[in-house]
N, C-alpha and C. Protein backbone atom coordinates (compact mmCIF):
# COMPACT_ATOMS: atom_id res chain seq x y z
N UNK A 1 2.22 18.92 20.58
CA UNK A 1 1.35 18.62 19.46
C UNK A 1 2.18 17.86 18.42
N UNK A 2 1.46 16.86 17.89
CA UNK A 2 2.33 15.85 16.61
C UNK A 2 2.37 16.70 15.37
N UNK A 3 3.25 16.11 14.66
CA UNK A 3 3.45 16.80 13.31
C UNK A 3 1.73 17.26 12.56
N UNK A 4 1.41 15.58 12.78
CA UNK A 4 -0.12 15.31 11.44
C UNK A 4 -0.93 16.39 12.21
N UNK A 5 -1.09 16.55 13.56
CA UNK A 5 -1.86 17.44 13.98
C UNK A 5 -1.80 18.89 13.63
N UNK A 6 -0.45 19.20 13.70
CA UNK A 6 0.07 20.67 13.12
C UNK A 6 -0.13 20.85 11.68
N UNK A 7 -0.16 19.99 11.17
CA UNK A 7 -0.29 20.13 9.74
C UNK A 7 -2.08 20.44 9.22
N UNK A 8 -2.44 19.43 10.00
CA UNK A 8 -4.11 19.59 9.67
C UNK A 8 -4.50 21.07 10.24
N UNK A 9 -3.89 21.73 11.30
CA UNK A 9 -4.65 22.59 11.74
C UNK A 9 -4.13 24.11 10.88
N UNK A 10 -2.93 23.48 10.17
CA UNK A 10 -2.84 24.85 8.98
C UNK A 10 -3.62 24.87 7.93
N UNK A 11 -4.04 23.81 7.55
CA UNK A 11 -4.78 23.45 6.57
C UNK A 11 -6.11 23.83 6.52
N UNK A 12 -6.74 23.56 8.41
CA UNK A 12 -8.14 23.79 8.37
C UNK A 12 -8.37 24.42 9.93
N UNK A 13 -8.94 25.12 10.04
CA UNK A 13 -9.81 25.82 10.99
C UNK A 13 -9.74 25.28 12.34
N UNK A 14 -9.91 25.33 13.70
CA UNK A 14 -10.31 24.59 14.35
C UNK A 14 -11.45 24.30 14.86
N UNK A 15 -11.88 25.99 14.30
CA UNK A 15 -13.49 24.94 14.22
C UNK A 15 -14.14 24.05 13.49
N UNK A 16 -13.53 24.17 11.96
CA UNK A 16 -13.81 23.45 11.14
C UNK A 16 -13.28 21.75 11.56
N UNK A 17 -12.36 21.10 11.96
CA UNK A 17 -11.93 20.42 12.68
C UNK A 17 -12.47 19.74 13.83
N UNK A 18 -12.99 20.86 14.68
CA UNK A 18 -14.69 20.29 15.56
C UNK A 18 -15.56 20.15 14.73
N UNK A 19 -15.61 20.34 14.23
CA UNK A 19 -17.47 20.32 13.58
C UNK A 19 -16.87 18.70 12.43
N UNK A 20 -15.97 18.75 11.99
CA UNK A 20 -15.70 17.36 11.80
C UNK A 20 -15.55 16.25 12.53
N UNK A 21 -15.35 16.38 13.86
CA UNK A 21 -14.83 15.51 14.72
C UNK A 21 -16.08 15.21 15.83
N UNK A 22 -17.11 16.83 15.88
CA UNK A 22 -18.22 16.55 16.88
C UNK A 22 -18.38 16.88 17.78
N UNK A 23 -17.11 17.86 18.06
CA UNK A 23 -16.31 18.32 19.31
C UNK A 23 -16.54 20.12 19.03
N UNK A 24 -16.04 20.57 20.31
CA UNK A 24 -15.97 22.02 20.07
C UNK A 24 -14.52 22.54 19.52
N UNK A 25 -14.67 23.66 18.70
CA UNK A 25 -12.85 24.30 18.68
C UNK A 25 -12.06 23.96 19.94
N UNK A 26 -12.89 24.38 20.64
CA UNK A 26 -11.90 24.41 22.48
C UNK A 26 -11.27 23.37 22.81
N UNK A 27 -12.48 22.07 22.45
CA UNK A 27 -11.68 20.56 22.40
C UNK A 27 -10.56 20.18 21.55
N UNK A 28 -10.89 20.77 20.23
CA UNK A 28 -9.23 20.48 19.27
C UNK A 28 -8.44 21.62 19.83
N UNK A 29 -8.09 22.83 20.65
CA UNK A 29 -7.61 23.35 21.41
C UNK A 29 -6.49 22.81 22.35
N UNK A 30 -7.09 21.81 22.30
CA UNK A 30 -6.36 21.09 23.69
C UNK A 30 -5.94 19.45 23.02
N UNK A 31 -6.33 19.39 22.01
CA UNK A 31 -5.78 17.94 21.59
C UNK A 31 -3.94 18.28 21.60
N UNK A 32 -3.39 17.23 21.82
CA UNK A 32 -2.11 16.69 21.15
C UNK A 32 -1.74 16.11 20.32
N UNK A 33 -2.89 15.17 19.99
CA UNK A 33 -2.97 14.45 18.83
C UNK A 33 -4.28 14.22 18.82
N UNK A 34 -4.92 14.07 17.19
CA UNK A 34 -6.30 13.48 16.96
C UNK A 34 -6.41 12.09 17.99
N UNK A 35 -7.71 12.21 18.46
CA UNK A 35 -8.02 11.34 19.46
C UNK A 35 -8.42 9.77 19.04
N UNK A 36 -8.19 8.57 19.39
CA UNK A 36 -8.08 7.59 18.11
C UNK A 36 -9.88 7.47 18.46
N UNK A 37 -10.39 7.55 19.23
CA UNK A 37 -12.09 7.54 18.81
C UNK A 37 -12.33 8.63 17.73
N UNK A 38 -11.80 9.44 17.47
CA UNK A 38 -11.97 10.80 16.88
C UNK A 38 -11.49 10.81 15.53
N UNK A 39 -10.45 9.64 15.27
CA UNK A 39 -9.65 9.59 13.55
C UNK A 39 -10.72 9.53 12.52
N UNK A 40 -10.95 8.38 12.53
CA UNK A 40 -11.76 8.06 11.13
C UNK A 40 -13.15 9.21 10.96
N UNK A 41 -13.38 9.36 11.74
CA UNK A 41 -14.78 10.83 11.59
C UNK A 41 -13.93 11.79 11.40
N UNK A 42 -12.74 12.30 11.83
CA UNK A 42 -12.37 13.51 11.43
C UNK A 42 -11.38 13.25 9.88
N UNK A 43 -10.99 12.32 9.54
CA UNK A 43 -10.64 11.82 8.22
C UNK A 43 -11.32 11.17 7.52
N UNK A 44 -12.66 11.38 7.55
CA UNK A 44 -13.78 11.16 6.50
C UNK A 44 -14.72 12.59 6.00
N UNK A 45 -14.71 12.89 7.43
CA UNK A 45 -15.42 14.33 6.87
C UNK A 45 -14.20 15.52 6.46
N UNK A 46 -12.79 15.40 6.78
CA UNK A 46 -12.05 16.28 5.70
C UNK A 46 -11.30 16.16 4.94
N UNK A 47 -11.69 14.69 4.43
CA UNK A 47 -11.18 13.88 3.49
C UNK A 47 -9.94 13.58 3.27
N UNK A 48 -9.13 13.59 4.49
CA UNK A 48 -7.97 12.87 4.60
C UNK A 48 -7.98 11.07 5.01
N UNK A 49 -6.53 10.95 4.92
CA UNK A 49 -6.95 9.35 5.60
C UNK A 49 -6.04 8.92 6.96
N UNK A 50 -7.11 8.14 7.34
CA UNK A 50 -6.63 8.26 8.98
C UNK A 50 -5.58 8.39 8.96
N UNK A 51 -4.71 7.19 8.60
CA UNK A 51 -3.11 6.74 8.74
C UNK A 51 -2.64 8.34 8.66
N UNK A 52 -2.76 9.17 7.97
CA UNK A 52 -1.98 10.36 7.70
C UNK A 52 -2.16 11.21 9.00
N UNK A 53 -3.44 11.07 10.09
CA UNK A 53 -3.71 11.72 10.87
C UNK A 53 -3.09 11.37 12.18
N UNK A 54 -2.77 9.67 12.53
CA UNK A 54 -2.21 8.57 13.29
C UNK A 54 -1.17 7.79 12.88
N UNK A 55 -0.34 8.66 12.15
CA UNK A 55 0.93 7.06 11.63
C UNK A 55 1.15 6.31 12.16
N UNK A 56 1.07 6.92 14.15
CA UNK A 56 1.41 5.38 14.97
C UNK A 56 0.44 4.10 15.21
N UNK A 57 -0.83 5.02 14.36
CA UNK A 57 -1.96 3.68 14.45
C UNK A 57 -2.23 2.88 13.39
N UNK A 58 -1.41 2.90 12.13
CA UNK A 58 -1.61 2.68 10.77
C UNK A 58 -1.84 0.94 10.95
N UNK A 59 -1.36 0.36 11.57
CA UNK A 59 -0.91 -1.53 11.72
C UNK A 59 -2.71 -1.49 12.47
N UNK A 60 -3.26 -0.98 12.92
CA UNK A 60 -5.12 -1.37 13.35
C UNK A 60 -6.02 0.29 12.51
N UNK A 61 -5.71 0.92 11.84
CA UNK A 61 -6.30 1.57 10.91
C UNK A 61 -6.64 0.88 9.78
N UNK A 62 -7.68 1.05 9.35
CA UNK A 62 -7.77 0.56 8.16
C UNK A 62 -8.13 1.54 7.53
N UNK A 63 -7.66 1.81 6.46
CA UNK A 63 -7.97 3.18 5.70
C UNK A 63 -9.01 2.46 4.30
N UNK A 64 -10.36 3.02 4.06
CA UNK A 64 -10.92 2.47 2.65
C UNK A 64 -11.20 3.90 1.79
């Protein structure tokens, strides 16, 4: 599991985390990293920003 991932999931729930993302707990269960179809919905609805969730995707993220 990546740092941003470990960090979000102290922060928030994993179910709370599905229900942002659309997914079940079980599915963020098994992530390694936020899924890049999965960034910007799960860093809009818990009001983070992508880049913080994907650093390695920051150069095609666009964060607004």
């Amino acid at each position: 599991m990546d740092r941003p991932l470990q960090t979000l999931r102290q922060e928030f729930t994993l179910k709370a985390i599905g229900k942002a993302a659309g997914v079940s707990k079980q599915a963020v269960g098994q992530w390694k990293r936020v899924p890049i179809d999965r960034v910007r919905r799960v860093a809009k609805n818990l009001g983070k920003r992508a880049s913080e969730l994907r650093p390695d995707l920051t150069k095609i993220l666009v964060d607004n």
